[in-house]
Protein backbone atom coordinates (compact mmCIF):
# COMPACT_ATOMS: atom_id res chain seq x y z
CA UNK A 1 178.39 -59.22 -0.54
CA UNK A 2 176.65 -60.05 -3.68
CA UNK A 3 178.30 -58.37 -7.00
CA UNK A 4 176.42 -55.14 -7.98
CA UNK A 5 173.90 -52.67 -6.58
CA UNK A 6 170.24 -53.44 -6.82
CA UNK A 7 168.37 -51.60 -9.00
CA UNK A 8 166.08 -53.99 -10.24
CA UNK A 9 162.99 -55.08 -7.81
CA UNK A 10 160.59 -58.07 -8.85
CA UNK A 11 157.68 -58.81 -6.70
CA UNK A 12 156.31 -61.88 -7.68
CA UNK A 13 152.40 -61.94 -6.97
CA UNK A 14 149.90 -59.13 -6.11
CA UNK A 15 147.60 -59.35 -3.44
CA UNK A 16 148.06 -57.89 -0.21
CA UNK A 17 151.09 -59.00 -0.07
CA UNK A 18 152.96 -58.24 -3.02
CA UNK A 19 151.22 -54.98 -3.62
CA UNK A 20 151.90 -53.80 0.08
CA UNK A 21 155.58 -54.53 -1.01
CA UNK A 22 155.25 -52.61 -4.18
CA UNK A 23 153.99 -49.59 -3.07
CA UNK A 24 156.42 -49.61 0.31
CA UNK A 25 159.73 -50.09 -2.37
CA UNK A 26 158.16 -47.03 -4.66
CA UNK A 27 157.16 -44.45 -1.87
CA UNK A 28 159.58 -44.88 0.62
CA UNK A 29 162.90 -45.86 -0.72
CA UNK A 30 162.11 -45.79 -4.31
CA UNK A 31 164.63 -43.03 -5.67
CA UNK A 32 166.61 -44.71 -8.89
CA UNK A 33 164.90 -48.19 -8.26
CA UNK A 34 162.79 -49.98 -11.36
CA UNK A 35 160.29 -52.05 -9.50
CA UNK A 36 158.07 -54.31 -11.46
CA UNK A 37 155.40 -56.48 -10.19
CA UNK A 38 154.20 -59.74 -12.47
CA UNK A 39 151.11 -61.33 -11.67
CA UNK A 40 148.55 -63.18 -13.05
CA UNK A 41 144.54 -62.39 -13.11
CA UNK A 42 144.04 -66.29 -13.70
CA UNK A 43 145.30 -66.91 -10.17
CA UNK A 44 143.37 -66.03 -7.61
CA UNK A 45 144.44 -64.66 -4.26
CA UNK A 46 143.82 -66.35 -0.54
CA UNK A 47 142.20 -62.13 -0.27
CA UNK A 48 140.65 -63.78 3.54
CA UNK A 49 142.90 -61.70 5.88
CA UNK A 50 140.35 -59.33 6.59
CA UNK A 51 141.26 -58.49 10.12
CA UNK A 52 144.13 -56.41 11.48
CA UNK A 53 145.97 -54.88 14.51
CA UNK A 54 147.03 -51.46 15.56
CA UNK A 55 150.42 -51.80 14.14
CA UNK A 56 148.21 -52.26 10.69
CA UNK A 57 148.06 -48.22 10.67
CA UNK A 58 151.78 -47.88 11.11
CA UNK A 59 152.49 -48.81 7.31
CA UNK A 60 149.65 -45.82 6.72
CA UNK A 61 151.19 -43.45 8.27
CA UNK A 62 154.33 -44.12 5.94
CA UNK A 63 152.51 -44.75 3.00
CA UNK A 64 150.23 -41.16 3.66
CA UNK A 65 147.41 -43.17 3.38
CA UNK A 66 143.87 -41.24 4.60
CA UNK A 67 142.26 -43.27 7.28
CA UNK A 68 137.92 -41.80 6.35
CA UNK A 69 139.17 -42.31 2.55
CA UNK A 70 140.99 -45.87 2.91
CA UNK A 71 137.87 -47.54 5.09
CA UNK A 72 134.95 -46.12 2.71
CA UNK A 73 136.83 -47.94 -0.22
CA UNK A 74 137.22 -50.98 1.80
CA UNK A 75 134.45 -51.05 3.52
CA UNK A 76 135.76 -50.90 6.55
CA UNK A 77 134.83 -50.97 10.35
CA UNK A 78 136.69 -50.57 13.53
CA UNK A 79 138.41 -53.21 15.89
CA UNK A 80 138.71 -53.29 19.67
CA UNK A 81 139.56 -56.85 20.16
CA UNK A 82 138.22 -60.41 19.94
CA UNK A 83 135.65 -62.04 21.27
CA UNK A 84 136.67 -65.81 22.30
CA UNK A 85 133.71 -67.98 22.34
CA UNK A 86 133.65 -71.80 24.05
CA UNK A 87 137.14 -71.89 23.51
CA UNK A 88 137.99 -72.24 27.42
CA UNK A 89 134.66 -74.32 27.87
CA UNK A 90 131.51 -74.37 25.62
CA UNK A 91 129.12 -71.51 26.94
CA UNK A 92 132.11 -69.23 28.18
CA UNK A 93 133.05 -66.57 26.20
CA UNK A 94 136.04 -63.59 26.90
CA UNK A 95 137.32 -60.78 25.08
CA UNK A 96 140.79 -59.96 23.77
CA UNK A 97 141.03 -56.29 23.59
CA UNK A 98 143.63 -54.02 22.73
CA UNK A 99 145.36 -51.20 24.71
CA UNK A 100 145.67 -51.40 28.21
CA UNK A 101 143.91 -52.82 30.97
CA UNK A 102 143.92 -50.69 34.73
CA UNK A 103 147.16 -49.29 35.76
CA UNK A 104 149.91 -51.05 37.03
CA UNK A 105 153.18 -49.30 38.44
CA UNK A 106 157.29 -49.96 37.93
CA UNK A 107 157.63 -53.72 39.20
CA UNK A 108 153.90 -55.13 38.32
CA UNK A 109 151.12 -54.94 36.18
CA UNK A 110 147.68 -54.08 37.29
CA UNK A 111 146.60 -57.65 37.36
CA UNK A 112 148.58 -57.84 40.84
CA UNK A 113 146.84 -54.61 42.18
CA UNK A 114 143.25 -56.13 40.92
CA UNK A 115 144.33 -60.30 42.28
CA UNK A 116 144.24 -58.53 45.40
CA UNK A 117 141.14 -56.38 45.45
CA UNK A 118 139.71 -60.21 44.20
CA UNK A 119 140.83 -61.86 47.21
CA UNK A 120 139.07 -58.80 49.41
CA UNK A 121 135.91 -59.17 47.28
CA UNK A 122 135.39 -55.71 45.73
CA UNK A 123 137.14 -55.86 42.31
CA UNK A 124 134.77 -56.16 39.48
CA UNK A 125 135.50 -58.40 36.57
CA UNK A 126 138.63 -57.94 35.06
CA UNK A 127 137.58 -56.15 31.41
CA UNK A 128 135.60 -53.91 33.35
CA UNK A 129 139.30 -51.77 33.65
CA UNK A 130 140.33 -52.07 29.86
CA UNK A 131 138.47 -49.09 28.25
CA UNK A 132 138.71 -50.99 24.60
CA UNK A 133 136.88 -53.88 26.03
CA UNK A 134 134.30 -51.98 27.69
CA UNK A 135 133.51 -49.89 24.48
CA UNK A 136 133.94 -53.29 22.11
CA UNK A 137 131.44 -54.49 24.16
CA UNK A 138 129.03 -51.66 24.27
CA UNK A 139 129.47 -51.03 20.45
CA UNK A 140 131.00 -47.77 20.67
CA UNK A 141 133.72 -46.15 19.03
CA UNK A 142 135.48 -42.73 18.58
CA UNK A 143 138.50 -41.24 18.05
CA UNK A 144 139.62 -38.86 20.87
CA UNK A 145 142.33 -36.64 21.73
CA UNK A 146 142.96 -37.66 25.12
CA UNK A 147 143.11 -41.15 26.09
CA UNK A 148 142.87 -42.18 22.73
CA UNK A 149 141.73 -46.06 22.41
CA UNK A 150 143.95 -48.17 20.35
CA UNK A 151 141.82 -49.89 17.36
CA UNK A 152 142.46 -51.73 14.17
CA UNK A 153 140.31 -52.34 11.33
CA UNK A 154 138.30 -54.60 9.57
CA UNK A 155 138.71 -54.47 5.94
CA UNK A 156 137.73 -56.05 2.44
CA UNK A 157 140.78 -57.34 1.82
CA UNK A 158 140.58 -57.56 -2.06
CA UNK A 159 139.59 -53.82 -2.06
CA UNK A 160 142.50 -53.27 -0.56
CA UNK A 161 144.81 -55.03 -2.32
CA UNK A 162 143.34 -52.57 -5.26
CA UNK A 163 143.58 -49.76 -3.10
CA UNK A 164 147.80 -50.72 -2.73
CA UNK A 165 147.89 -51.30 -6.51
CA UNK A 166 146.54 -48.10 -7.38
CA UNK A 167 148.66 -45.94 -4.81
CA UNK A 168 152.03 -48.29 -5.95
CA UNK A 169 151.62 -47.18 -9.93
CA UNK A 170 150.79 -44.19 -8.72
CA UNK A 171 154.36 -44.01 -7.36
CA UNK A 172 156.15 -45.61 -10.43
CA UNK A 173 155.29 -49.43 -9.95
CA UNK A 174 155.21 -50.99 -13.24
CA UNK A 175 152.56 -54.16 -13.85
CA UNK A 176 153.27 -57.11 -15.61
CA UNK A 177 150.61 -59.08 -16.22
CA UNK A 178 151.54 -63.43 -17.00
CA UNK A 179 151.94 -66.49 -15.32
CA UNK A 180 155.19 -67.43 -14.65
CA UNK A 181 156.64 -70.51 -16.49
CA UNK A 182 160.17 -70.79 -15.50
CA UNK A 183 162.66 -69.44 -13.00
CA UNK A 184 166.05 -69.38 -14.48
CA UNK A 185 169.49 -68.75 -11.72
CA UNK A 186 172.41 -67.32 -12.31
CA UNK A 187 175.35 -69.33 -11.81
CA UNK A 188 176.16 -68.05 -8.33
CA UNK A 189 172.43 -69.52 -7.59
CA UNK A 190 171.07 -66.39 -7.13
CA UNK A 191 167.72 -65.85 -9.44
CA UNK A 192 168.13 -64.17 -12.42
CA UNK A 193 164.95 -63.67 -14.19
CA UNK A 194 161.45 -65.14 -14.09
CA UNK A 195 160.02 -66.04 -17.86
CA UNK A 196 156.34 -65.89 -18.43
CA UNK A 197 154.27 -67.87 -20.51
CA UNK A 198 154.28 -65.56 -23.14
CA UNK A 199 157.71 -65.71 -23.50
CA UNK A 200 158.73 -62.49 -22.00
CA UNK A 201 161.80 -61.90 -19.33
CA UNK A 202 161.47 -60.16 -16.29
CA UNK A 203 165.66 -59.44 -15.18
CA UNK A 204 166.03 -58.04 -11.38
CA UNK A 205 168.75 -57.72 -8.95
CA UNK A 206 166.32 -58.51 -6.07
CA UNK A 207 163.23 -60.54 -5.96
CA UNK A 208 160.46 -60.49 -3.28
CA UNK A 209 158.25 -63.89 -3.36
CA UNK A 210 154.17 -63.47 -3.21
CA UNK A 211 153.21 -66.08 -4.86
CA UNK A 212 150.94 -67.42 -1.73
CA UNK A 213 151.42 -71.24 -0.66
CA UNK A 214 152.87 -72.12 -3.83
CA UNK A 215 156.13 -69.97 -2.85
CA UNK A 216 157.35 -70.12 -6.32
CA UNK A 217 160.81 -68.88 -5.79
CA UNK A 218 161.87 -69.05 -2.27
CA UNK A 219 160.78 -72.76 -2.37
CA UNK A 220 159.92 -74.40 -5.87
CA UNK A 221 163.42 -72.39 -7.29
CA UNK A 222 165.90 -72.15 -4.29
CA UNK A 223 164.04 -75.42 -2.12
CA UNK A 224 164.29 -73.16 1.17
CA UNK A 225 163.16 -75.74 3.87
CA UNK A 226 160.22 -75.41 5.76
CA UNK A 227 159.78 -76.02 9.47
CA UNK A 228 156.18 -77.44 10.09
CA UNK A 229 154.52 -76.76 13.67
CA UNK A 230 151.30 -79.02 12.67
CA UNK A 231 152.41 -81.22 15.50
CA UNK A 232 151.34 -77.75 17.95
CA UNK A 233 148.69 -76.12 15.69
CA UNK A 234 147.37 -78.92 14.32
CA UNK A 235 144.20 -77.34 11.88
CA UNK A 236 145.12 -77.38 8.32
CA UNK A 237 142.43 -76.40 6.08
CA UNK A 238 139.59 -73.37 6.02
CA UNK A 239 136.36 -72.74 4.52
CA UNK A 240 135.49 -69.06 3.64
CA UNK A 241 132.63 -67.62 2.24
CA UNK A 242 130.89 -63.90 2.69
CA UNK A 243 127.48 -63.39 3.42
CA UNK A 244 125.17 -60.40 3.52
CA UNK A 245 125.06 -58.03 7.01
CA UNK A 246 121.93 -58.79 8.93
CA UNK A 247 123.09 -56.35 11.72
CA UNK A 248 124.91 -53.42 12.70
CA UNK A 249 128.47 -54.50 12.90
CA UNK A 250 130.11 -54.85 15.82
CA UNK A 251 133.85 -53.01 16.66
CA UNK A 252 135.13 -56.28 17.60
CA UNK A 253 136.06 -59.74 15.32
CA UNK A 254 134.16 -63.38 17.10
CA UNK A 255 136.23 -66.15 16.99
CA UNK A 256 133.54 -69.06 17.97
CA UNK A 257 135.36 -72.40 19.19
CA UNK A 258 133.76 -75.49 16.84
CA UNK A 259 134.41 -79.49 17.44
CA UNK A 260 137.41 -79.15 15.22
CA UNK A 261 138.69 -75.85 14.81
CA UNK A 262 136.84 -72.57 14.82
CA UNK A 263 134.51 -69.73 12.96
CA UNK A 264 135.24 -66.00 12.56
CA UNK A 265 133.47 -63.61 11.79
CA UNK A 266 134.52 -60.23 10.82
CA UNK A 267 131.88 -57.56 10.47
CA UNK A 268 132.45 -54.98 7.16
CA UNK A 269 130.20 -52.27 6.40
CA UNK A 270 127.36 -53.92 4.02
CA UNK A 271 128.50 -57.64 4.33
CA UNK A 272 130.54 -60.70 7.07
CA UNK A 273 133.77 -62.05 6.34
CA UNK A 274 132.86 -65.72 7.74
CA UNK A 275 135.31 -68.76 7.97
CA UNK A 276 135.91 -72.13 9.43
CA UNK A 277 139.37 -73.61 10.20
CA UNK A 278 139.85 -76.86 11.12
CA UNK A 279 141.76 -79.70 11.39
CA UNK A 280 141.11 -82.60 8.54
CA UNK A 281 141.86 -85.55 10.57
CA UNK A 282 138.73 -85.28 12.70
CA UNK A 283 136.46 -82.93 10.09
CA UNK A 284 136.08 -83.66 6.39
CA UNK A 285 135.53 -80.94 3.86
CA UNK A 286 131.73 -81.90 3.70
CA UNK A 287 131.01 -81.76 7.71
CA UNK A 288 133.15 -78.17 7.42
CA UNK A 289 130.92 -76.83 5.32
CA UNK A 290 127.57 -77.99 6.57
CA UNK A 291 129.10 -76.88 10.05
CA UNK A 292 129.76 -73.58 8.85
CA UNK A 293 126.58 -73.07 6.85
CA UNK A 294 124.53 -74.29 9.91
CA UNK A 295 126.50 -71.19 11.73
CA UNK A 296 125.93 -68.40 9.52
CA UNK A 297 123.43 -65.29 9.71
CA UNK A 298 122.56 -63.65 6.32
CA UNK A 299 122.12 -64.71 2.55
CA UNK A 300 125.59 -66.16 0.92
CA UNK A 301 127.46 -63.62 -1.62
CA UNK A 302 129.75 -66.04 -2.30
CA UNK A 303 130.35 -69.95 -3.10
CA UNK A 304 132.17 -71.55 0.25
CA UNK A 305 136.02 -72.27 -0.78
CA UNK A 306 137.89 -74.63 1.05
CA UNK A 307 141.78 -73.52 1.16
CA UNK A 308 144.56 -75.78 2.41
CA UNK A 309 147.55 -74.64 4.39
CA UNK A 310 150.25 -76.19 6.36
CA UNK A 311 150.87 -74.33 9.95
CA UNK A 312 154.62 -73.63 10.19
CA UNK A 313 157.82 -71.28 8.26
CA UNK A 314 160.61 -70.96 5.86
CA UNK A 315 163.66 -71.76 7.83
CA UNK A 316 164.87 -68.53 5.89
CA UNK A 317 162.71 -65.84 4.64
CA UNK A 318 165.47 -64.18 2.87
CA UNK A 319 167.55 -66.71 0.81
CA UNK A 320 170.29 -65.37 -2.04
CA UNK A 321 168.43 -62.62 -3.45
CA UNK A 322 164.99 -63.44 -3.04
CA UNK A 323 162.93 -62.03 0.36
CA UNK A 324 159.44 -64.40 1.08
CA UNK A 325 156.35 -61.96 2.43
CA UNK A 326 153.24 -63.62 3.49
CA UNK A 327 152.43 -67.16 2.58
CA UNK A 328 155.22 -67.70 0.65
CA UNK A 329 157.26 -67.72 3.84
CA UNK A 330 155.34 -69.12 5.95
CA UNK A 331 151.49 -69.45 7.56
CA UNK A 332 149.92 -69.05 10.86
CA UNK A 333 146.27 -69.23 11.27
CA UNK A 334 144.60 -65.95 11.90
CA UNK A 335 143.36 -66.52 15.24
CA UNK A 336 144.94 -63.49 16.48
CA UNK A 337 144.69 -61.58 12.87
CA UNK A 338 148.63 -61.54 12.17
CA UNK A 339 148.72 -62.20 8.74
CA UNK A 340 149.08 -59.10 7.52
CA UNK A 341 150.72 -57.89 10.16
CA UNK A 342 153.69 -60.29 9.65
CA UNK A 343 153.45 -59.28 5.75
CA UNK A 344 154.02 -55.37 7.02
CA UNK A 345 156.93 -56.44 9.33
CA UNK A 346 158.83 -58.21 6.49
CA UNK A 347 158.19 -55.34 4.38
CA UNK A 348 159.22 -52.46 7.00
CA UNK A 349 162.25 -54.69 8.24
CA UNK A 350 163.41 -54.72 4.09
CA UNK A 351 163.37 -50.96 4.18
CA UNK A 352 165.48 -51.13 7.02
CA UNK A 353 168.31 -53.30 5.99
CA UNK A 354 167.73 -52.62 1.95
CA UNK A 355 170.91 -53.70 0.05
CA UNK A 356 171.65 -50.36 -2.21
CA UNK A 357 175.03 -51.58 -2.32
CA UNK A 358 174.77 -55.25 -2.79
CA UNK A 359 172.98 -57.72 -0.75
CA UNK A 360 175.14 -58.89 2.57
CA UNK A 361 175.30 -61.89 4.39
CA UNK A 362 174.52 -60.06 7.63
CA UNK A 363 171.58 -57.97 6.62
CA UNK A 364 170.19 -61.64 5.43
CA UNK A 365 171.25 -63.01 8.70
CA UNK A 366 169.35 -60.27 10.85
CA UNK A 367 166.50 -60.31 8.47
CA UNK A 368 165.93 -63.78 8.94
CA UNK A 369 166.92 -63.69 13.22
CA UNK A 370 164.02 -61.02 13.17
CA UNK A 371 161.31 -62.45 11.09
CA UNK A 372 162.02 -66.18 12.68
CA UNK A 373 161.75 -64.87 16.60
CA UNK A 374 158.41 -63.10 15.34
CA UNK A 375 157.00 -65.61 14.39
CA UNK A 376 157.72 -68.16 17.07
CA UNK A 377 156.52 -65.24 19.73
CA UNK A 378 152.97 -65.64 17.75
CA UNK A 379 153.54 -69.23 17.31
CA UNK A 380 153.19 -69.82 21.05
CA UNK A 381 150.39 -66.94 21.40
CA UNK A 382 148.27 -69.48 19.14
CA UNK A 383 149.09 -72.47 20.47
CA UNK A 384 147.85 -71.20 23.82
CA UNK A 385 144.43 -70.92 22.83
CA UNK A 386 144.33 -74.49 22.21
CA UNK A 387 146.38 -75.88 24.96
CA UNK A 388 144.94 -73.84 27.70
CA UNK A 389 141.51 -75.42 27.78
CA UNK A 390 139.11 -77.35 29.70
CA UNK A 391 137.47 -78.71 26.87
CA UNK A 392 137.01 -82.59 26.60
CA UNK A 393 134.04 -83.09 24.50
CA UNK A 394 135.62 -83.96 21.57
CA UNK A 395 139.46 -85.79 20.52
CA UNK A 396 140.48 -82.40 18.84
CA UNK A 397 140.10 -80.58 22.08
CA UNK A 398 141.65 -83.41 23.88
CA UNK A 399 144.22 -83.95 22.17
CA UNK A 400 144.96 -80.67 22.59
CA UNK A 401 145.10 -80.57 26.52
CA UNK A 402 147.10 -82.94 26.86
CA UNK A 403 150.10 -82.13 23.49
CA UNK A 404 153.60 -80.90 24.91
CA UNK A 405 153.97 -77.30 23.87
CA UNK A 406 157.17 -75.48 23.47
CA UNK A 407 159.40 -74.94 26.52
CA UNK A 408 159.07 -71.02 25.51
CA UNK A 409 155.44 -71.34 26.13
CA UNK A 410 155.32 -73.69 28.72
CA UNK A 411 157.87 -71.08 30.94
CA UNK A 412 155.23 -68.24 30.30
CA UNK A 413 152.34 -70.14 31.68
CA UNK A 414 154.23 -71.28 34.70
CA UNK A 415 155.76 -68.31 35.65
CA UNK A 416 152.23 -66.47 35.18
CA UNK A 417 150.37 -69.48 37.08
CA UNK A 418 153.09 -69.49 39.58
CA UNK A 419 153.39 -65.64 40.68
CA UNK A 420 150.88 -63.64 37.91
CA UNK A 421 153.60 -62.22 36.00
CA UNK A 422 154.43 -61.48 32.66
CA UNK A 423 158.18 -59.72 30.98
CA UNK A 424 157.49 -57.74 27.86
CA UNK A 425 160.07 -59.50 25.24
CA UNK A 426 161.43 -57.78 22.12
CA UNK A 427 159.88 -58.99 19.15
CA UNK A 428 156.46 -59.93 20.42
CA UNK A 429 153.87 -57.96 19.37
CA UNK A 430 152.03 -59.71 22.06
CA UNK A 431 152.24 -57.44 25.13
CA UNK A 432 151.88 -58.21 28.72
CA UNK A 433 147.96 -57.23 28.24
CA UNK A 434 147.38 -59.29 25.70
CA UNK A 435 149.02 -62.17 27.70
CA UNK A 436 147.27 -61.40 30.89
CA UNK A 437 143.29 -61.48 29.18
CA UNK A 438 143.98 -64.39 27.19
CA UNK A 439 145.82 -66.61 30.04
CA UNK A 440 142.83 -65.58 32.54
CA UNK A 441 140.53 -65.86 29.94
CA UNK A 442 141.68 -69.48 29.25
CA UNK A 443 141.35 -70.39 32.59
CA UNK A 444 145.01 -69.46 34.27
CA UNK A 445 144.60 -67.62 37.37
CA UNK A 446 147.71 -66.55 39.42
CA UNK A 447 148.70 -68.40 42.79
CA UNK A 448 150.08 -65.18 44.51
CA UNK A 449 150.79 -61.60 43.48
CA UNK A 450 153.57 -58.91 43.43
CA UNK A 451 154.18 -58.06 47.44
CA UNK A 452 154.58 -53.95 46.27
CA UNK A 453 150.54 -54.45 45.74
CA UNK A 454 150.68 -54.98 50.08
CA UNK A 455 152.04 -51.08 50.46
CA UNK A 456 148.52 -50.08 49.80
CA UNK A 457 146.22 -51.02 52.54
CA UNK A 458 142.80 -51.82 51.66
CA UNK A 459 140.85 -48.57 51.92
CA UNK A 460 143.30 -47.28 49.21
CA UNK A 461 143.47 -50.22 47.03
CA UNK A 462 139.47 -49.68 47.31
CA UNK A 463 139.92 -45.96 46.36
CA UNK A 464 142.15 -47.27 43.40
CA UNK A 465 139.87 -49.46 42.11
CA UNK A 466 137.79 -47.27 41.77
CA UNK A 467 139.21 -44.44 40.05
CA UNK A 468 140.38 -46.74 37.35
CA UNK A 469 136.47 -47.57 36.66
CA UNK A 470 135.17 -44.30 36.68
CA UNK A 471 138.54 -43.63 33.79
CA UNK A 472 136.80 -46.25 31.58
CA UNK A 473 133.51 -44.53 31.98
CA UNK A 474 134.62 -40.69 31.24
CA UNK A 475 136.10 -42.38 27.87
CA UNK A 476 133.00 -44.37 27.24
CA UNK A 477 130.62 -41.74 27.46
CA UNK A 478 132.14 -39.40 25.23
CA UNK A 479 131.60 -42.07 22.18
CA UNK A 480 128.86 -42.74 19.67
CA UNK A 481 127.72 -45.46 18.78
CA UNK A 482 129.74 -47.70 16.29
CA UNK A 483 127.49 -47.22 13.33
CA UNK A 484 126.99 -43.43 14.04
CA UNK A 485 130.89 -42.61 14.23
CA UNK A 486 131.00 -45.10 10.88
CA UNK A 487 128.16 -43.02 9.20
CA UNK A 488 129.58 -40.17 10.02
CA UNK A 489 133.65 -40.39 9.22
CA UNK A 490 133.85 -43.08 6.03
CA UNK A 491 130.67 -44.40 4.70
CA UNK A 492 131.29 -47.06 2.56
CA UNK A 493 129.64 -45.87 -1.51
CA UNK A 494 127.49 -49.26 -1.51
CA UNK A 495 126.14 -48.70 1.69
């Protein structure tokens, strides 16, 4: 155990990130704590994360953060799922939605139930059962009491790194503003203090890294290795840039395949979140942004930035005393929209295990276990996408067809291919849904299914069938339209 309670929390960097952390520390566990944030309005944030997942509105609830109030200030819209776009072939498209798809029962999921009514020739397409897709695709949203749809958002993402500020002083969170010039360790190694340019010392007991890709404690102070996946996930730069709505926006994000990576878009309320990442060996920076520009609807708002990352993680997020959130600890494109999502597990895990007493070896130990099998579970989500493909047109997508993947991943696909199932782990956020859509929509279709599907015989698997259509339609017609439910519950001001 380190010497001495902490009472003394330094987040280093704002942004979603650090500010998320800030506000969590005050609000929830704050009681005789001094946390200080230092950050720097002469460095700029990554502020591209725009898209999130249901477990975004868990840190909300905490927080007491009001939904109408929170998406008018961010201009925010609502998200069913994702629309994948020639990434199994150019021309196909499928959706990624969340929530459920059909019902299944005890020992299988209701892709065995619906492989079957396949094989018999009366089961629609397979999204036709998932109520989230269904309304993602027909633009509607609501929120209902019974058989409620799970939804995310999407969100301005420097509006709501204000939004966190504002609630975390609020609660006692005191801002320094510098750049930080020097990181000075105690002679057990643990950090000490940061200095800023002007001179001044920021002291704390425990530090929380934010500093983005430049991980300014957790790797330029304490050299925490870094395990790079760029061999699996091999895209390492993106272009961003916003551009005006031309449309109503749509409750869903596109993800649209390119040569050498991919575009999203993320609809907000007045404006489009667009981006392309790809993968510098086969795309310069000049034929990223004339593909991206050649790919985008609406007038530019902003000047296209190119950012450079490096796929892969810290091979501890919490070293000494010092706890990495976000890119400081490690980066995974946002194909699936995890970034912040991994931020608000690091932060919700810290308020789990945090060290009152003195920091301990085993809370470290579990705090790292955790956040490493995370991210590996996502890791392998990812690479999917990119392995899974019948692609050839270009040597990005060939390349990678034909890369060996992770024996984690590689059992998943196999046992899925093999006999259509799918085991829930702990830790993924990825559940057997979200497996299921993405493998199928890839390509992957089972070889057999569960033999409990054969106790019903075919008039009742029929009847099934069925019934869990007409379920998707009661919910869907009981919803507005997207825009009307938006206009209605938290118009953005500048709209």
């Amino acid at each position: 155990m380190s010497s001495g309670k902490v009472q003394n929390v330094v987040v280093v960097g704002g942004g979603t990130a650090g500010w998320t952390a800030a506000a969590a520390v005050a609000k929830l566990i704050g009681a005789n704590l001094n946390v200080v944030l230092v950050e720097s309005d002469a460095i700029g944030t990554v502020g591209v994360g725009e898209a999130t997942i249901p477990p975004f509105r868990t840190m909300h609830r905490l927080l007491k953060i009001d939904e109408a109030d929170f998406l008018s200030r961010v201009q925010g819209t609502f998200k069913l799922a994702i629309q994948f776009e020639n990434w199994r072939e150019v021309g196909h498209d499928y959706i990624h939605s969340f929530g459920f798809t059909g019902q299944g029962c005890w020992a299988a999921g209701f892709q065995h139930f619906w492989l079957k009514a396949k094989t018999l020739g009366f089961a629609e397409d397979y999204g036709r059962y998932a109520p989230e897709l269904m309304a993602a695709q027909t633009g509607r949203f609501g929120l209902l009491q019974e058989n409620a749809l799970s939804y995310a958002f999407h969100i301005d993402a420097t509006a709501y790194a204000g939004l966190l500020r504002q609630q975390a002083e609020k609660d006692g969170v005191t801002r320094v503003e510098g750049k930080i010039v020097d990181v000075r360790q105690a002679e057990s190694g643990d950090i000490a203090e940061v200095v800023l340019e002007s001179g001044q010392a920021v002291k704390g007991d425990l530090f929380i890294d934010c500093s983005g890709f430049v991980s300014l404690l957790l790797d330029k102070a304490l050299g925490t290795e870094f395990e790079d996946w760029t061999h699996w996930l091999p895209c390492d730069r993106a272009i961003a840039v916003q551009t005006t709505a031309v449309e109503e926006p749509i409750p869903y994000t596109r993800s649209i395949a390119r040569e050498s990576g991919w575009q999203w878009r993320i609809p907000l309320q007045t404006r489009v979140g667009n981006g392309l990442v790809y993968c510098s060996e086969f795309m310069s920076d000049d034929e990223a942004r004339d593909t991206l520009l050649a790919n985008l609807e609406g007038a530019l708002i902003t000047e296209p930035r190119v950012l450079r990352f490096r796929t892969g993680q810290r091979v501890k997020h919490w070293n000494r005393n010092c706890i990495g959130l976000g890119l400081a600890a490690g980066f995974l494109e946002p194909l699936e929209s995890t970034s912040i999502h991994l931020i608000q597990r690091g932060v919700i895990r810290l308020m789990q295990m945090f060290p009152y007493n003195g920091i301990t070896e085993s809370d470290r130990t579990e705090f790292n276990r955790q956040m490493e099998t995370e991210f590996r579970y996502i890791r392998d989500f990812i690479i999917m996408h990119y392995h899974v493909t019948e692609r050839t047109d270009s040597e990005f997508w060939r390349r990678c067809r034909e890369m060996e993947i992770p024996d984690s991943l590689q059992h998943r696909l196999d046992l899925f291919r093999d006999t259509g199932r799918v085991f829930e782990t702990d830790l993924d956020i990825f559940r057997e849904n979200s497996w299921v859509q993405v493998m199928m929509g890839q390509g992957i279709e089972p070889q057999s299914y569960h033999p409990i599907v054969d106790m019903m015989d075919e008039q009742e698997l029929r009847q099934f069938m069925q019934f869990q259509g007409q379920k998707v339609d009661h919910i869907l017609s009981q919803l507005p339209t997207h825009r009307e439910f938006i206009d209605r519950y938290c118009p953005t001001a500048s709209a």
